[in-house]
Protein backbone atom coordinates (compact mmCIF):
# COMPACT_ATOMS: atom_id res chain seq x y z
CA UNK A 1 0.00 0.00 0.00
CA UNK A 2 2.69 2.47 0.82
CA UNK A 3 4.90 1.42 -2.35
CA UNK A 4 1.27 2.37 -4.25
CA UNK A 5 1.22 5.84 -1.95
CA UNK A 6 4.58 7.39 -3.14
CA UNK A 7 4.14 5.96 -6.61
CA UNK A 8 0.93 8.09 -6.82
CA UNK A 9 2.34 11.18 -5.46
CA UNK A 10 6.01 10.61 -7.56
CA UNK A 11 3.08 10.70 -10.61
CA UNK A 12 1.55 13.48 -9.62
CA UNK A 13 5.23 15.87 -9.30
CA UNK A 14 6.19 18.06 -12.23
CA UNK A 15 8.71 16.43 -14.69
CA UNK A 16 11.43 18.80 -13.26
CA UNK A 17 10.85 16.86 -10.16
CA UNK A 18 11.51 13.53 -10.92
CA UNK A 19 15.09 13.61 -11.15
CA UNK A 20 15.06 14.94 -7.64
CA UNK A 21 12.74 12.60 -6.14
CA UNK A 22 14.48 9.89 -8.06
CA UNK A 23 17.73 11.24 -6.24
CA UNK A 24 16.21 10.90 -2.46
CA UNK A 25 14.35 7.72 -3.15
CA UNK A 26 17.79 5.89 -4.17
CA UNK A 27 19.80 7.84 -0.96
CA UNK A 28 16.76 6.78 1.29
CA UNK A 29 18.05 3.16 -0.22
CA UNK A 30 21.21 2.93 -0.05
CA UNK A 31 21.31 4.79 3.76
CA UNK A 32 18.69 1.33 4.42
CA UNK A 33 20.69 -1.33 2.84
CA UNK A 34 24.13 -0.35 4.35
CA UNK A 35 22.44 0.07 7.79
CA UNK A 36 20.74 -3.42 7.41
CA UNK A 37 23.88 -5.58 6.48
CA UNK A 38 26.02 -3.42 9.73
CA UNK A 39 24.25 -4.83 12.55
CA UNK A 40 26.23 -3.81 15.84
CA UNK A 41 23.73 -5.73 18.09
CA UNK A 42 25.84 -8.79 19.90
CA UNK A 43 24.76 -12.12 19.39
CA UNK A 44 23.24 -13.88 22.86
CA UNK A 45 22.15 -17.49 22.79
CA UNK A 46 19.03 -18.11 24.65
CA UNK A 47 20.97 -20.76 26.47
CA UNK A 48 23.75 -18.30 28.21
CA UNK A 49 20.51 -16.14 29.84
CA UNK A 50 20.27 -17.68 33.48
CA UNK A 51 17.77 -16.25 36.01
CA UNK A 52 15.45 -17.16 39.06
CA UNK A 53 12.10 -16.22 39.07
CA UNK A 54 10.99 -14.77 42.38
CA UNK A 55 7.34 -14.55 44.17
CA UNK A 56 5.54 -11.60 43.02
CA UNK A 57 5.82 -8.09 45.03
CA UNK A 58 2.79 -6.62 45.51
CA UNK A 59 3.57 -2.53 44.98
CA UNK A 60 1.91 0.32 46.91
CA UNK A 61 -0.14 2.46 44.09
CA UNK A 62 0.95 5.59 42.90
CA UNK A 63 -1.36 8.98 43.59
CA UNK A 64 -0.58 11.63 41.55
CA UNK A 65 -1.91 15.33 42.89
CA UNK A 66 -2.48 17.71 40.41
């Protein structure tokens, strides 16, 4: 639906346009595809997590005064 969007409103610019909206489109690209393939977020098997649960704490509410 969205690729339909900004192919309607890239139809809709003057011809003048298109060279500049063709310009942003493939910058908006390339900025996703280099971002995708550099992925700095570490690696952590499900198997290294190790936790205990605990019982459940019952909190005090919270009163906000205006």
């Amino acid at each position: 639906m969205l690729l339909l969007k900004c192919l309607l409103i890239i139809q809709e610019l003057p011809e003048s346009s298109s060279k500049e909206a063709f310009e942003e489109l493939k910058s908006i690209y390339l900025f996703h595809v280099n971002h995708a393939h550099q992925a700095n977020d570490p690696f952590i098997p499900a198997s290294s997590i190790k936790g205990k649960l605990r019982a459940m704490q019952v909190r005090p509410s919270m009163v906000l005064e205006s």
